[in-house]
N, C-alpha and C. Protein backbone atom coordinates (compact mmCIF):
# COMPACT_ATOMS: atom_id res chain seq x y z
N UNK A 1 36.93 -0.53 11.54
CA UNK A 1 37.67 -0.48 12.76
C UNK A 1 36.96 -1.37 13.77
N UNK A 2 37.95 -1.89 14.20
CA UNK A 2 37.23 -3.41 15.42
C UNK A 2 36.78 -2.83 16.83
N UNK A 3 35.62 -2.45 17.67
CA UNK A 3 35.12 -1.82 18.69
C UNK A 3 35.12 -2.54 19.69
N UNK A 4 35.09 -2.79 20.75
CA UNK A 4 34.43 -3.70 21.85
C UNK A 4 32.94 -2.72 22.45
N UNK A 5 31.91 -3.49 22.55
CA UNK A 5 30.61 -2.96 22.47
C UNK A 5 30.32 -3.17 23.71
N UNK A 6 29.80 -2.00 24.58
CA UNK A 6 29.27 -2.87 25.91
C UNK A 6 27.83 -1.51 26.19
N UNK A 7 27.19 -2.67 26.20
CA UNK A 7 24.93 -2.13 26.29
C UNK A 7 25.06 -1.80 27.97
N UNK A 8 24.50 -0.80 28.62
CA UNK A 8 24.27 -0.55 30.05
C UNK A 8 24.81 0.82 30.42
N UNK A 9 23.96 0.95 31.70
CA UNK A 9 24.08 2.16 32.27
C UNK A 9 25.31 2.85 32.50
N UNK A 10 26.23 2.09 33.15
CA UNK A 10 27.68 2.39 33.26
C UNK A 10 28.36 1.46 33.22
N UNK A 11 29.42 1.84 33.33
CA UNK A 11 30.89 0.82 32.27
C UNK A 11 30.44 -0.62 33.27
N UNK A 12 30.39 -0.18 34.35
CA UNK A 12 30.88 -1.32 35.97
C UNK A 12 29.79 -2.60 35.80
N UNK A 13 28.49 -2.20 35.41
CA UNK A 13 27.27 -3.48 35.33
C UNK A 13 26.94 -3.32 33.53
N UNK A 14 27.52 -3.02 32.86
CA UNK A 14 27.27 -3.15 31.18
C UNK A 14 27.70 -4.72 30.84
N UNK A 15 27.14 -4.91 30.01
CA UNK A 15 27.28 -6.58 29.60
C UNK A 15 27.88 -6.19 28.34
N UNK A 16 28.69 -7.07 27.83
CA UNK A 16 29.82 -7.42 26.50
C UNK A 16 28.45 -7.52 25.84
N UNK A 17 28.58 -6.59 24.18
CA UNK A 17 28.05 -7.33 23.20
C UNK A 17 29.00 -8.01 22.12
N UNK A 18 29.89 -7.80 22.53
CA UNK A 18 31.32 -8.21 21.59
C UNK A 18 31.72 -7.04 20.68
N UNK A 19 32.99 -7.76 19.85
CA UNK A 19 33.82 -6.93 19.47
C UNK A 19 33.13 -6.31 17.64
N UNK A 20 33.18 -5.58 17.30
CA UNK A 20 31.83 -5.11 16.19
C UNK A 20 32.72 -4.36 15.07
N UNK A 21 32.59 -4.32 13.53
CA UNK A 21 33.40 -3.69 13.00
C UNK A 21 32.40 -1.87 12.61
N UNK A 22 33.18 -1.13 12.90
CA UNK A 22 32.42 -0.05 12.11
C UNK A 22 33.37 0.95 11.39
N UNK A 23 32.83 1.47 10.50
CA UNK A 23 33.47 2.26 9.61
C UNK A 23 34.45 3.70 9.77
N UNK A 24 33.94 4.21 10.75
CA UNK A 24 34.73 5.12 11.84
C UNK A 24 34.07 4.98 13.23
N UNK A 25 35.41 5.50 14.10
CA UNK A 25 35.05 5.36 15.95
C UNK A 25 33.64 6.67 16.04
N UNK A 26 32.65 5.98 16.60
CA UNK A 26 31.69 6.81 16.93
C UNK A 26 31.88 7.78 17.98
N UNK A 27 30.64 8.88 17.91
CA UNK A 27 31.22 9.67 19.16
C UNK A 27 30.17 9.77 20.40
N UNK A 28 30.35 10.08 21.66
CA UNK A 28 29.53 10.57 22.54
C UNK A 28 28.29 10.95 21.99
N UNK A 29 27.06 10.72 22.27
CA UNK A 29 25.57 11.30 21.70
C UNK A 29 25.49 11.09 20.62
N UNK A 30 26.10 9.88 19.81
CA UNK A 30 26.02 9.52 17.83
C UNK A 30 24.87 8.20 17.72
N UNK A 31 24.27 8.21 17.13
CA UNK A 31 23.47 7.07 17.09
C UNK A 31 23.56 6.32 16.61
N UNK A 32 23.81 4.92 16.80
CA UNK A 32 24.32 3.74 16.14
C UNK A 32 23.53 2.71 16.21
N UNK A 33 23.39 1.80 15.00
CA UNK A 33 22.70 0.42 14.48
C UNK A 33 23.36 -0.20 14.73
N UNK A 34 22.53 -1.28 15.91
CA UNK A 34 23.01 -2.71 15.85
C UNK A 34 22.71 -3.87 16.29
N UNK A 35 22.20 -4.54 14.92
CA UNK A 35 21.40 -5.90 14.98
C UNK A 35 20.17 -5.47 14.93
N UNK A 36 19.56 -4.25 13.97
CA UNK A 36 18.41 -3.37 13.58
C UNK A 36 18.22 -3.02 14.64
N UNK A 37 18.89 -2.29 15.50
CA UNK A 37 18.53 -1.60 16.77
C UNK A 37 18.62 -0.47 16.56
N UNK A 38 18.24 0.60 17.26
CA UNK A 38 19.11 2.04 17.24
C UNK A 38 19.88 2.14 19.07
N UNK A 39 20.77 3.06 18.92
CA UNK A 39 21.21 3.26 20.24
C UNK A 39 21.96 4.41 20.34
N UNK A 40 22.20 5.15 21.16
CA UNK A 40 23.14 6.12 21.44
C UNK A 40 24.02 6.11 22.26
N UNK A 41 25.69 6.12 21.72
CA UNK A 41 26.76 6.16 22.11
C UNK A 41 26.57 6.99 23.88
N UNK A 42 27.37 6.17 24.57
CA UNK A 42 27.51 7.24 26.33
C UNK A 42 28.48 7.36 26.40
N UNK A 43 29.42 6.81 26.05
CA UNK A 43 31.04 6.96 26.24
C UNK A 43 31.95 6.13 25.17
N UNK A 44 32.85 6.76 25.40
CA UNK A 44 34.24 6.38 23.99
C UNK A 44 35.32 6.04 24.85
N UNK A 45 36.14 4.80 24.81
CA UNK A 45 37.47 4.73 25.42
C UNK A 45 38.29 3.85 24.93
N UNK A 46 39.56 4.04 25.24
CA UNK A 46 40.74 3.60 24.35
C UNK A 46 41.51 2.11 25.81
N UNK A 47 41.21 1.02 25.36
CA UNK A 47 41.81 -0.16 25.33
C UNK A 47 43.22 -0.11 25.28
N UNK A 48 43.82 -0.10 26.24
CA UNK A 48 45.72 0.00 25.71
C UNK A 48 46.70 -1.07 25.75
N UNK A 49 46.06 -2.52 25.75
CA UNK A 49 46.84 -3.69 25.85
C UNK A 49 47.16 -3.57 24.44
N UNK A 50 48.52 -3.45 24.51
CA UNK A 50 49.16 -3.60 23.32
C UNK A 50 49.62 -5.36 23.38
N UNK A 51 49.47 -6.10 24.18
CA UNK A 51 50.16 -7.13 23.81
C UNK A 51 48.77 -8.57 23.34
N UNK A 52 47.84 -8.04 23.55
CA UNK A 52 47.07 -9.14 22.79
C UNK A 52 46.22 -8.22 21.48
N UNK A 53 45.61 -9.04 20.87
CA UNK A 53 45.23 -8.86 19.08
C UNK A 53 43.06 -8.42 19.45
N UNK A 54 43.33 -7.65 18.93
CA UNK A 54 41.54 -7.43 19.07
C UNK A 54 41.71 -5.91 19.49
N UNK A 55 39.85 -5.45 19.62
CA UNK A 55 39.69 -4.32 19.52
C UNK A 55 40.40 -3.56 20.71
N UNK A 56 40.74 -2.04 20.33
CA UNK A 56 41.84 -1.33 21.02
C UNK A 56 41.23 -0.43 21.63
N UNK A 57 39.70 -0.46 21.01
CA UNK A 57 38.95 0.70 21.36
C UNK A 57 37.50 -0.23 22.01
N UNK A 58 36.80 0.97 22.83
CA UNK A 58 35.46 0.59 23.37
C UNK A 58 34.26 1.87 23.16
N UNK A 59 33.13 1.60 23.08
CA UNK A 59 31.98 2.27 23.55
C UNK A 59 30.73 1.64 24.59
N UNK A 60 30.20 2.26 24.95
CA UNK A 60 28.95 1.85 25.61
C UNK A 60 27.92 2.59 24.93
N UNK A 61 26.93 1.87 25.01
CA UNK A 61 25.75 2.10 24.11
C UNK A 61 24.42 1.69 25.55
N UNK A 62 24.04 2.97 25.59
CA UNK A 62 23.05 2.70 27.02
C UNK A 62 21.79 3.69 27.32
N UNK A 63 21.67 3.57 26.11
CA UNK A 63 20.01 3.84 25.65
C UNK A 63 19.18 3.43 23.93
N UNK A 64 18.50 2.84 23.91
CA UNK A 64 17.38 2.60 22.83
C UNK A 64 16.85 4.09 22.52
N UNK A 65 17.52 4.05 20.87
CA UNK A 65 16.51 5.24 20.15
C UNK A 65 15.21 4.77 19.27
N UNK A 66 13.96 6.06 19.64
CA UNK A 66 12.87 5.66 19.08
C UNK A 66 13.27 5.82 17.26
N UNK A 67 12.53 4.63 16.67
CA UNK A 67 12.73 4.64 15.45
C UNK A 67 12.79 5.64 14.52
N UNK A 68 11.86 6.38 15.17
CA UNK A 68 11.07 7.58 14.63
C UNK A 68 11.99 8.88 14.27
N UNK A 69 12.92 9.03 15.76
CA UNK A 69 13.90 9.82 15.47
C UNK A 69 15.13 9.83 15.22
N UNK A 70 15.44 8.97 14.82
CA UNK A 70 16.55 8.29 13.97
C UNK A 70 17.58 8.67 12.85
N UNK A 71 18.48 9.47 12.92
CA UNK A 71 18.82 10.19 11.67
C UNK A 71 18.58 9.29 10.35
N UNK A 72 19.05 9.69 8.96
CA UNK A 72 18.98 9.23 8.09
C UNK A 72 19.98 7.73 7.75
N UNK A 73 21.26 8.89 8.21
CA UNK A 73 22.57 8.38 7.87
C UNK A 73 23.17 7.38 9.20
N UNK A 74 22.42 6.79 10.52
CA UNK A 74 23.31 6.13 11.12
C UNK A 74 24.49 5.53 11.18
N UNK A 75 25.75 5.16 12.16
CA UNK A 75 27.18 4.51 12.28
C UNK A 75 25.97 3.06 12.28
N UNK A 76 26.76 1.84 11.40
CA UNK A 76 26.36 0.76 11.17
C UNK A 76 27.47 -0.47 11.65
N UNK A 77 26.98 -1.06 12.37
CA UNK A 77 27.93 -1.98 12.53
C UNK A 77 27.90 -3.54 12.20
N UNK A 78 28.67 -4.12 12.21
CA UNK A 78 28.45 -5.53 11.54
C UNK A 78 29.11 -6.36 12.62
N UNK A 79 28.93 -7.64 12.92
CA UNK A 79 29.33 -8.40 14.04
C UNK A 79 30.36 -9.15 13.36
């Protein structure tokens, strides 16, 4: 599923990491890989331009997880 990725504190000053494929929509507090990073999901939201082609959905990712505590199984994404 095609995401739009955005790194930062809140939606308003978060910077684009672009659009990312992952295997299911992550959730609030899920920890996700990307680009051997870890991070934890802050928010989930739904994109509703139906009239152009690309991701429909968004997250923000706006904190670095320590390696250490890292589940096993992380959401993986691919650019």
């Amino acid at each position: 599923m095609l995401i739009t990725v955005y790194h930062g504190v809140d939606v308003g000053t978060a910077k684009d990491k672009g659009a990312m494929h992952f295997d299911a929509l992550p959730s609030c507090g899920e920890e996700v890989e990307i680009d051997r990073k870890a991070y934890v999901v802050g928010r989930v939201w739904h994109l509703p331009s139906a009239r152009f082609a690309g991701a429909k959905l968004a997250i923000l990712i706006n904190e670095a997880v320590d390696e250490a505590i890292m589940s096993r199984t992380p959401a993986l994404a691919s650019a």
